[in-house]
N, C-alpha and C. Protein backbone atom coordinates (compact mmCIF):
# COMPACT_ATOMS: atom_id res chain seq x y z
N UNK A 1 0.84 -1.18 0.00
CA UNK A 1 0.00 0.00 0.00
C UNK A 1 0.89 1.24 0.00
N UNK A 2 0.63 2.20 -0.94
CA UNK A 2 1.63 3.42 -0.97
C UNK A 2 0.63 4.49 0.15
N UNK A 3 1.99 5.04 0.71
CA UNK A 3 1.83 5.71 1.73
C UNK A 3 2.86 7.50 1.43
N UNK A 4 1.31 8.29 1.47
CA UNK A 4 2.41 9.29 1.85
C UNK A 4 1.75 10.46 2.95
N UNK A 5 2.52 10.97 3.85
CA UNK A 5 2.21 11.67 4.87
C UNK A 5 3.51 12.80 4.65
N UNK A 6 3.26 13.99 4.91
CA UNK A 6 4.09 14.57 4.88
C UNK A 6 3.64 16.36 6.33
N UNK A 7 4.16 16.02 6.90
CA UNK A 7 3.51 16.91 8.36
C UNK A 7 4.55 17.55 8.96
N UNK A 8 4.73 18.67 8.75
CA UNK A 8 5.71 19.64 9.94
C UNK A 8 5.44 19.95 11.21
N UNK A 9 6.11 20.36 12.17
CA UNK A 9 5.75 20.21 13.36
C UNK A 9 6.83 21.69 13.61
N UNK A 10 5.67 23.00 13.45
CA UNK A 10 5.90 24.32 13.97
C UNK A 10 5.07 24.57 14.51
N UNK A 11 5.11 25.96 15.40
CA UNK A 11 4.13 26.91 15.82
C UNK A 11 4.27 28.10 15.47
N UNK A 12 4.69 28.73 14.57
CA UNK A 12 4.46 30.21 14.52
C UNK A 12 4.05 30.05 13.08
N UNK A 13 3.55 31.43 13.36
CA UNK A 13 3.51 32.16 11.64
C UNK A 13 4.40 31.69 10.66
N UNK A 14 3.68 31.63 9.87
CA UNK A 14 4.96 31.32 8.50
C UNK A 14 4.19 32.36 6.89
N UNK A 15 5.62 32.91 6.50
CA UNK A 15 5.13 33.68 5.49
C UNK A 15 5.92 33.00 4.17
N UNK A 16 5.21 33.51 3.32
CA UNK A 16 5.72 33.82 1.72
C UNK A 16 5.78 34.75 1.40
N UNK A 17 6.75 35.25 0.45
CA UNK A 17 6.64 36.81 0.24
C UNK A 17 5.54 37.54 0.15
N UNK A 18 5.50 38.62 0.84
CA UNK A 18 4.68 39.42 0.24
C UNK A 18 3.16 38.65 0.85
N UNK A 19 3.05 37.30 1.26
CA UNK A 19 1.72 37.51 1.66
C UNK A 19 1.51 36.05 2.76
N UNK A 20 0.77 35.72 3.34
CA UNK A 20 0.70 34.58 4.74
C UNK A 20 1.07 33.45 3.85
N UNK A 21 2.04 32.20 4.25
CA UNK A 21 1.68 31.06 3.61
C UNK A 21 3.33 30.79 3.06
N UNK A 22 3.56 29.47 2.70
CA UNK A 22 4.80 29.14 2.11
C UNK A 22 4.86 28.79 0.47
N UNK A 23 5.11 29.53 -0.07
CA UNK A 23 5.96 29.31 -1.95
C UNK A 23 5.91 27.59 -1.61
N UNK A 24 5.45 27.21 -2.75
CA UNK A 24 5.70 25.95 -2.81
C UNK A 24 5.33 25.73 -4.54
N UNK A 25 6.63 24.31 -5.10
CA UNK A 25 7.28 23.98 -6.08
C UNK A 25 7.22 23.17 -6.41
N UNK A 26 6.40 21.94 -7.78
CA UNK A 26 6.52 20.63 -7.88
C UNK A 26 7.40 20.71 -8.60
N UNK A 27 7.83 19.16 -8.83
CA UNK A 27 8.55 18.69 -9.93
C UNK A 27 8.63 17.76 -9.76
N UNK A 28 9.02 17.18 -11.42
CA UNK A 28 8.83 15.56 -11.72
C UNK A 28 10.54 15.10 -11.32
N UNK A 29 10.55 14.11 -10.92
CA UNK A 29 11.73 13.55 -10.50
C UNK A 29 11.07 12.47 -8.94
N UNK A 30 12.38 12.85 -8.23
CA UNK A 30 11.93 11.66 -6.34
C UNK A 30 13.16 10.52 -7.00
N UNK A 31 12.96 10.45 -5.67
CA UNK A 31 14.34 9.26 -5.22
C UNK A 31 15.49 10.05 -5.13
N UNK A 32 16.66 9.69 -4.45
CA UNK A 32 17.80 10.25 -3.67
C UNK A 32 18.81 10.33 -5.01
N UNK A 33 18.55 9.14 -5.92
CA UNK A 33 19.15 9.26 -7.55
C UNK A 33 18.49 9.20 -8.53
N UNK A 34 17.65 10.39 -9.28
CA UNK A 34 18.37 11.59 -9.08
C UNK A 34 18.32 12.33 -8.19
N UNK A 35 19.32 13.69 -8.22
CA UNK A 35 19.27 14.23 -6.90
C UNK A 35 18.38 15.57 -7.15
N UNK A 36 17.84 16.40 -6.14
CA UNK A 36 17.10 16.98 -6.09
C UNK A 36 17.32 18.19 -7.32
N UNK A 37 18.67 18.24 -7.14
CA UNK A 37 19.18 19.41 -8.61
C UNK A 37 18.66 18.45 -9.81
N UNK A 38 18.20 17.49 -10.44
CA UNK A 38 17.48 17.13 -11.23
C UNK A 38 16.10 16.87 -11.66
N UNK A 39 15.94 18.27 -12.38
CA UNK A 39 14.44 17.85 -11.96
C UNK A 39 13.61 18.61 -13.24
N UNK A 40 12.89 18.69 -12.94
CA UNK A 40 11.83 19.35 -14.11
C UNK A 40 10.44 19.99 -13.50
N UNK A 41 10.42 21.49 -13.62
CA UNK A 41 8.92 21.88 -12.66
C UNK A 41 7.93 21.71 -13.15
N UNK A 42 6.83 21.67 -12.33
CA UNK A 42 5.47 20.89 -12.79
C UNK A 42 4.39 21.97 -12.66
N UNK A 43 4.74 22.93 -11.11
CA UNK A 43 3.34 23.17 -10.94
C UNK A 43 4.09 24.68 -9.53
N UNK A 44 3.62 25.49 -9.37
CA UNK A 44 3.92 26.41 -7.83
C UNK A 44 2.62 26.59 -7.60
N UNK A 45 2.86 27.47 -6.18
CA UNK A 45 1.23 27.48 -5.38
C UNK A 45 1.81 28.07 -4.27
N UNK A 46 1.06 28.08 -3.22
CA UNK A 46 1.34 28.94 -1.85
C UNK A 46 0.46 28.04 -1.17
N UNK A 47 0.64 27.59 0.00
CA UNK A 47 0.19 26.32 1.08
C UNK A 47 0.54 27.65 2.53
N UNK A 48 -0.64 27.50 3.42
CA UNK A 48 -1.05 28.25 4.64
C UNK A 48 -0.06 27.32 5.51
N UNK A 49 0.23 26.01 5.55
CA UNK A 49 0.90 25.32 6.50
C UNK A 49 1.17 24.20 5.45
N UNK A 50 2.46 23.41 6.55
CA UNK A 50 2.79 21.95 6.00
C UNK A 50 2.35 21.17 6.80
N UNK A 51 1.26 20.52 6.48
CA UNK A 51 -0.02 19.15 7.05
C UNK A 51 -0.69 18.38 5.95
N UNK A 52 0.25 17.26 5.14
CA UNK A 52 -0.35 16.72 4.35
C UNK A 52 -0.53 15.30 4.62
N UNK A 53 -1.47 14.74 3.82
CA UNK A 53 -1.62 13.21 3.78
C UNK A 53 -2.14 12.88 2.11
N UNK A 54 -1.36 12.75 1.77
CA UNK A 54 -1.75 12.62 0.23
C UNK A 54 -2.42 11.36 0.10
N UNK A 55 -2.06 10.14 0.31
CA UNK A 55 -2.77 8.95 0.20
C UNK A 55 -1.93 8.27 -0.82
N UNK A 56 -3.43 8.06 -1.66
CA UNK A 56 -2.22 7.65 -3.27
C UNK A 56 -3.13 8.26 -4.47
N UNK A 57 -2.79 9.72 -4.07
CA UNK A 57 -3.38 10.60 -4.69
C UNK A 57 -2.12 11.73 -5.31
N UNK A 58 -2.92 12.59 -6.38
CA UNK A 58 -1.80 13.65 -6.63
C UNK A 58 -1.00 14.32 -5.41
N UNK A 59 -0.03 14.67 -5.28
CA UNK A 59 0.86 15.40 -4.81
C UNK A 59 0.41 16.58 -4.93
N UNK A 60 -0.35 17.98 -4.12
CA UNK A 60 -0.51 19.11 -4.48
C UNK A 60 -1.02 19.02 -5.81
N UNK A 61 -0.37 19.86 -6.47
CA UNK A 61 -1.05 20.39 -8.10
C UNK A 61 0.17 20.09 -9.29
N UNK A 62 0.59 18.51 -8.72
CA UNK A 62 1.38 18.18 -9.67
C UNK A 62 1.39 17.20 -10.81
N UNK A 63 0.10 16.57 -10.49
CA UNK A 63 -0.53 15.62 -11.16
C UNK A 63 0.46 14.50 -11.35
N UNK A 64 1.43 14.29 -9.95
CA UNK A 64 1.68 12.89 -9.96
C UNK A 64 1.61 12.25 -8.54
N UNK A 65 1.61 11.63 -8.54
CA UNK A 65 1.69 10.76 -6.90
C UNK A 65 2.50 9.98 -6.88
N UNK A 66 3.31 9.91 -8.35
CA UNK A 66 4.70 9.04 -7.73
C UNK A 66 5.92 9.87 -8.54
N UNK A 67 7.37 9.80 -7.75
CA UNK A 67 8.17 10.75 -9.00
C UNK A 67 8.20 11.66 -8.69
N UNK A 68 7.68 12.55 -7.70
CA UNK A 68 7.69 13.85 -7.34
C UNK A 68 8.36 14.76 -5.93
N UNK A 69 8.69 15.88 -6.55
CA UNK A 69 9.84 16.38 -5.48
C UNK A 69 9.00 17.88 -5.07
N UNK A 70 8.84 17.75 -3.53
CA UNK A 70 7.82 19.34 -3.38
C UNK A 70 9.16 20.00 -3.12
N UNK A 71 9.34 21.54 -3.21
CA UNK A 71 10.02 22.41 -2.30
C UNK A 71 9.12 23.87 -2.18
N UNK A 72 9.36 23.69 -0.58
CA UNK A 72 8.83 24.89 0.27
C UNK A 72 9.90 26.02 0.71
N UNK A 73 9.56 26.96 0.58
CA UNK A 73 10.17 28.15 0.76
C UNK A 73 9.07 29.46 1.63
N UNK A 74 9.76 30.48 2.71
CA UNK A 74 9.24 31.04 3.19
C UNK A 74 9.79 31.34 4.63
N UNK A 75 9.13 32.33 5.46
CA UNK A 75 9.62 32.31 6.73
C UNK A 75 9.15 32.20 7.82
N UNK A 76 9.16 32.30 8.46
CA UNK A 76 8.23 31.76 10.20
C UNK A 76 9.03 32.77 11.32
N UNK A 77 7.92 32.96 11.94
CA UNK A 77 7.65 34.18 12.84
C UNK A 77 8.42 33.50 14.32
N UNK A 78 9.81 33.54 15.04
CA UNK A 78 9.76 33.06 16.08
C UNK A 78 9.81 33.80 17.16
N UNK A 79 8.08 34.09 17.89
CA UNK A 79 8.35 34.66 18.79
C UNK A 79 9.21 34.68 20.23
N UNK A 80 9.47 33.88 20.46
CA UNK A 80 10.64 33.82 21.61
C UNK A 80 11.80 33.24 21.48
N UNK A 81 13.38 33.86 21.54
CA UNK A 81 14.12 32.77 21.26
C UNK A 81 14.34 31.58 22.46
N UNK A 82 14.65 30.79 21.44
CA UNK A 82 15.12 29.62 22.20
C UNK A 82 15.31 28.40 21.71
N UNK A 83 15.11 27.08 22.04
CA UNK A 83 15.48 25.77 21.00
C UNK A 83 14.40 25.41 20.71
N UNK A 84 14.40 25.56 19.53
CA UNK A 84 13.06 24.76 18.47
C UNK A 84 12.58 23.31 17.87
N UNK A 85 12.62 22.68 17.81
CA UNK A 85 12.28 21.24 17.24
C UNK A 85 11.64 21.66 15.66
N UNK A 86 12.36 20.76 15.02
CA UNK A 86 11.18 20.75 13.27
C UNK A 86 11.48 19.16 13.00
N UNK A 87 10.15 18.78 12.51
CA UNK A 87 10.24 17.47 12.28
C UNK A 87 9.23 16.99 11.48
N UNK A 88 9.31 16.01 10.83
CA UNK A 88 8.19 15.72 9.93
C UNK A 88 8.17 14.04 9.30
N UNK A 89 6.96 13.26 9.78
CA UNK A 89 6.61 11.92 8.96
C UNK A 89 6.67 11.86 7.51
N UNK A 90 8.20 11.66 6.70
CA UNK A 90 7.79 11.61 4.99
C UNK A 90 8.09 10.59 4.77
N UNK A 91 7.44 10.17 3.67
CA UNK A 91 7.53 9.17 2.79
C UNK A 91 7.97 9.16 1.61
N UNK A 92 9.03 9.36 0.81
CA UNK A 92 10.10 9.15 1.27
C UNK A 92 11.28 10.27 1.92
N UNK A 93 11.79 11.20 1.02
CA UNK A 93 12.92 11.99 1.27
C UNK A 93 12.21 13.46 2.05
N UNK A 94 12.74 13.85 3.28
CA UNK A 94 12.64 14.65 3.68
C UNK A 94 14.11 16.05 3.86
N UNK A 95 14.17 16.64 4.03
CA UNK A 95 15.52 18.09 4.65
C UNK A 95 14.57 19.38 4.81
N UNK A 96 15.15 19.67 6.01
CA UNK A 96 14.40 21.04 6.66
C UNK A 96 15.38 21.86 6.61
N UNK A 97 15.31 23.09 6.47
CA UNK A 97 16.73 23.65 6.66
C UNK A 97 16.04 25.13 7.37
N UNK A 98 16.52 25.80 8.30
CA UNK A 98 15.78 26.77 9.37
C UNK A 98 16.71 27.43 9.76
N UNK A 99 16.77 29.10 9.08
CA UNK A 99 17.69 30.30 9.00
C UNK A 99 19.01 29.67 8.51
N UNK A 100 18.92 28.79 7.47
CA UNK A 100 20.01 28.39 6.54
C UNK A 100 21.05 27.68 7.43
N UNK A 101 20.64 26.68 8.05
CA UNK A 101 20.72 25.97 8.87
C UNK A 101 20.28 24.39 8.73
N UNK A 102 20.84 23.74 8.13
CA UNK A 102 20.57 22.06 8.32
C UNK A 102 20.01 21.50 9.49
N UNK A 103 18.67 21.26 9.61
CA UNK A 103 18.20 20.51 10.92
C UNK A 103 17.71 19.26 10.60
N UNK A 104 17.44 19.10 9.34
CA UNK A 104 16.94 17.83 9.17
C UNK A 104 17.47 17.25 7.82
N UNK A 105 18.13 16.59 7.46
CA UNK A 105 18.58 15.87 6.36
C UNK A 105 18.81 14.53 5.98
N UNK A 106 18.17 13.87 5.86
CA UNK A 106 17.57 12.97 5.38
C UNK A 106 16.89 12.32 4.04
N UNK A 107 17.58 12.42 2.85
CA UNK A 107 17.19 12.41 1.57
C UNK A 107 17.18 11.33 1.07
N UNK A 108 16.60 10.32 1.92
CA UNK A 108 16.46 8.65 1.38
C UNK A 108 15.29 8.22 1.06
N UNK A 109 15.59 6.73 0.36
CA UNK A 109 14.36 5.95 0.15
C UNK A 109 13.96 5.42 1.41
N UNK A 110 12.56 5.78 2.28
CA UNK A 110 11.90 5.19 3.25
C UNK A 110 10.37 4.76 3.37
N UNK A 111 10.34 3.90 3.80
CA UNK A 111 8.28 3.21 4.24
C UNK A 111 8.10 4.58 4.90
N UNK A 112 8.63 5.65 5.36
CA UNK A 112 7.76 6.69 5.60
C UNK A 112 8.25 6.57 7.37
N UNK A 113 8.91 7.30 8.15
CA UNK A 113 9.44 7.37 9.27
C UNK A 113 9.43 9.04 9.48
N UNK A 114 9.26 9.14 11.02
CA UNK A 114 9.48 10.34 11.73
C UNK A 114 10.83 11.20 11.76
N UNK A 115 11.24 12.05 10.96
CA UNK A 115 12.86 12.58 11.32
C UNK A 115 12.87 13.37 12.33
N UNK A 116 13.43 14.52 12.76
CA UNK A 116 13.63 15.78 13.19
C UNK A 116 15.15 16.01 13.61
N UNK A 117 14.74 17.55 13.89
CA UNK A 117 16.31 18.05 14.60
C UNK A 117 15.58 19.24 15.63
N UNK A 118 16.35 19.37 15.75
CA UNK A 118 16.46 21.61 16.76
C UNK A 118 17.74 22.46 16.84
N UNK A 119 16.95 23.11 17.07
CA UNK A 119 18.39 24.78 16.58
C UNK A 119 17.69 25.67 17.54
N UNK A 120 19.07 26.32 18.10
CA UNK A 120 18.43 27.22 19.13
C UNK A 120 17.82 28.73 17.69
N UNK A 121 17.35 29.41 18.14
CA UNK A 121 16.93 30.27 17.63
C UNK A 121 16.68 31.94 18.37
N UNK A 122 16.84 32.70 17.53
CA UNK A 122 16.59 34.12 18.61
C UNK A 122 15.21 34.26 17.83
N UNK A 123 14.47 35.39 18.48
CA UNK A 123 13.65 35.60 18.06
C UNK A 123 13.37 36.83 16.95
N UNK A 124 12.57 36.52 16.06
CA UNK A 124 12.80 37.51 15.15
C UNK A 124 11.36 36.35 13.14
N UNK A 125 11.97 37.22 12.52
CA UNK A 125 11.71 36.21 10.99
C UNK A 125 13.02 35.73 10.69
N UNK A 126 12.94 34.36 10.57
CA UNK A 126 13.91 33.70 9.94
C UNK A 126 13.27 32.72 8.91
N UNK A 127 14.66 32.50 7.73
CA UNK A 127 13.75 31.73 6.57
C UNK A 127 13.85 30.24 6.93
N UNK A 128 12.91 29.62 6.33
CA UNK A 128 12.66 28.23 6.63
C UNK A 128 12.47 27.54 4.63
N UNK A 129 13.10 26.47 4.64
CA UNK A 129 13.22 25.49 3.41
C UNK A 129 13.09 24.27 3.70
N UNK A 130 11.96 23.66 2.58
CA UNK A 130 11.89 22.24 2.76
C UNK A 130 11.41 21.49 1.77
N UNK A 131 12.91 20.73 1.93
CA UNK A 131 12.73 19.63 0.49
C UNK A 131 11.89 18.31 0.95
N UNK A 132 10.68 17.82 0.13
CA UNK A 132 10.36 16.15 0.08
C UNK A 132 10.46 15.68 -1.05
N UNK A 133 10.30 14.30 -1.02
CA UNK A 133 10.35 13.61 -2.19
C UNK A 133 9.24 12.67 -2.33
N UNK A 134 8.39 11.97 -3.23
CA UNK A 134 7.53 10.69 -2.93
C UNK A 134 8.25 10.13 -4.08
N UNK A 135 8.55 8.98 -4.25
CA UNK A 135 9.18 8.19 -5.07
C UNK A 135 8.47 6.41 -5.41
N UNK A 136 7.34 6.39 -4.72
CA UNK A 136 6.53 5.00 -4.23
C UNK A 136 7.31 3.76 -4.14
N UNK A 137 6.39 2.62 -3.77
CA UNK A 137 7.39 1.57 -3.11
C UNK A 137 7.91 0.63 -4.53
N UNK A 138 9.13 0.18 -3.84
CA UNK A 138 9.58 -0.47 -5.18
C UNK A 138 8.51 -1.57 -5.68
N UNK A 139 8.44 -2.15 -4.45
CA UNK A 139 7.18 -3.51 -5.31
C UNK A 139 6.44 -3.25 -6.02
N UNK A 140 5.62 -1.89 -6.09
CA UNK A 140 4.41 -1.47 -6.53
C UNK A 140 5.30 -1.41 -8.26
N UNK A 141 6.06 -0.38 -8.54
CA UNK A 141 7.26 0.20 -8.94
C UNK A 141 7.18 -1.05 -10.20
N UNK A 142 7.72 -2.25 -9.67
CA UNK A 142 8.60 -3.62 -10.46
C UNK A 142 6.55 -4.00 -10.96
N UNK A 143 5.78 -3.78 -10.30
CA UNK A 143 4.53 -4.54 -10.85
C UNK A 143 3.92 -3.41 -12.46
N UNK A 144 4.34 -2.24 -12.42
CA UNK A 144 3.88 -1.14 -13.13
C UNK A 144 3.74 -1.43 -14.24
């Protein structure tokens, strides 16, 4: 059964330029080879938060559900500094990266597992980036 979940775990505000919400980027590609610099765009949009469960359904507005690489761009409001947690259930390739900062990197083939990291943080807007991938399971894959 293909599985995809893809869920961040913030609390503040998060912007896109110029207006509430995170820039977000399809493209055809997924899997760790090729690598994310290979790719081909499909589709952009602006998403209020990262809380997905795709199923085995399109990916956003990319019209694929397998093969596909999201990237999010934007910034988040941290009102108090201090140490933050970001983390997220993907299926497969996940990397968070928070005020250009590596917290989560992880760009493999997985059944879909919990990552995270934390970074202390001051308070202020800092930018936030985040690569996934869905690439579906090989069995399904070899039956196609």
């Amino acid at each position: 059964m293909k599985k995809f979940l893809l869920m961040l775990l913030f609390c503040s505000n998060v912007f896109a330029a110029g207006s509430a919400g995170l820039n977000f980027e399809t493209y055809a590609g997924g899997g760790a080879y090729p690598s994310i610099y290979n790719r081909t765009l499909l589709s952009t949009g602006i998403v209020s938060s990262i809380n997905f469960n795709w199923g085995g359904g399109y990916v956003l507005n990319s019209g694929r559900a397998d093969g596909v690489i999201v990237h999010f761009t934007g910034y988040i409001n941290i009102a108090t500094s201090g140490l933050y947690y970001f983390g997220g259930n993907a299926d497969d390739g996940l990397i968070i990266n928070v005020n250009n900062t590596s917290v989560v990197n992880s760009w493999i083939e997985s059944g879909g597992s919990f990552r995270s990291g934390s970074i202390q943080l001051t308070a202020g807007i800092v930018p936030i980036e985040v690569w996934y991938y869905e690439n579906g399971c090989r069995s399904e894959r070899a039956h196609v």
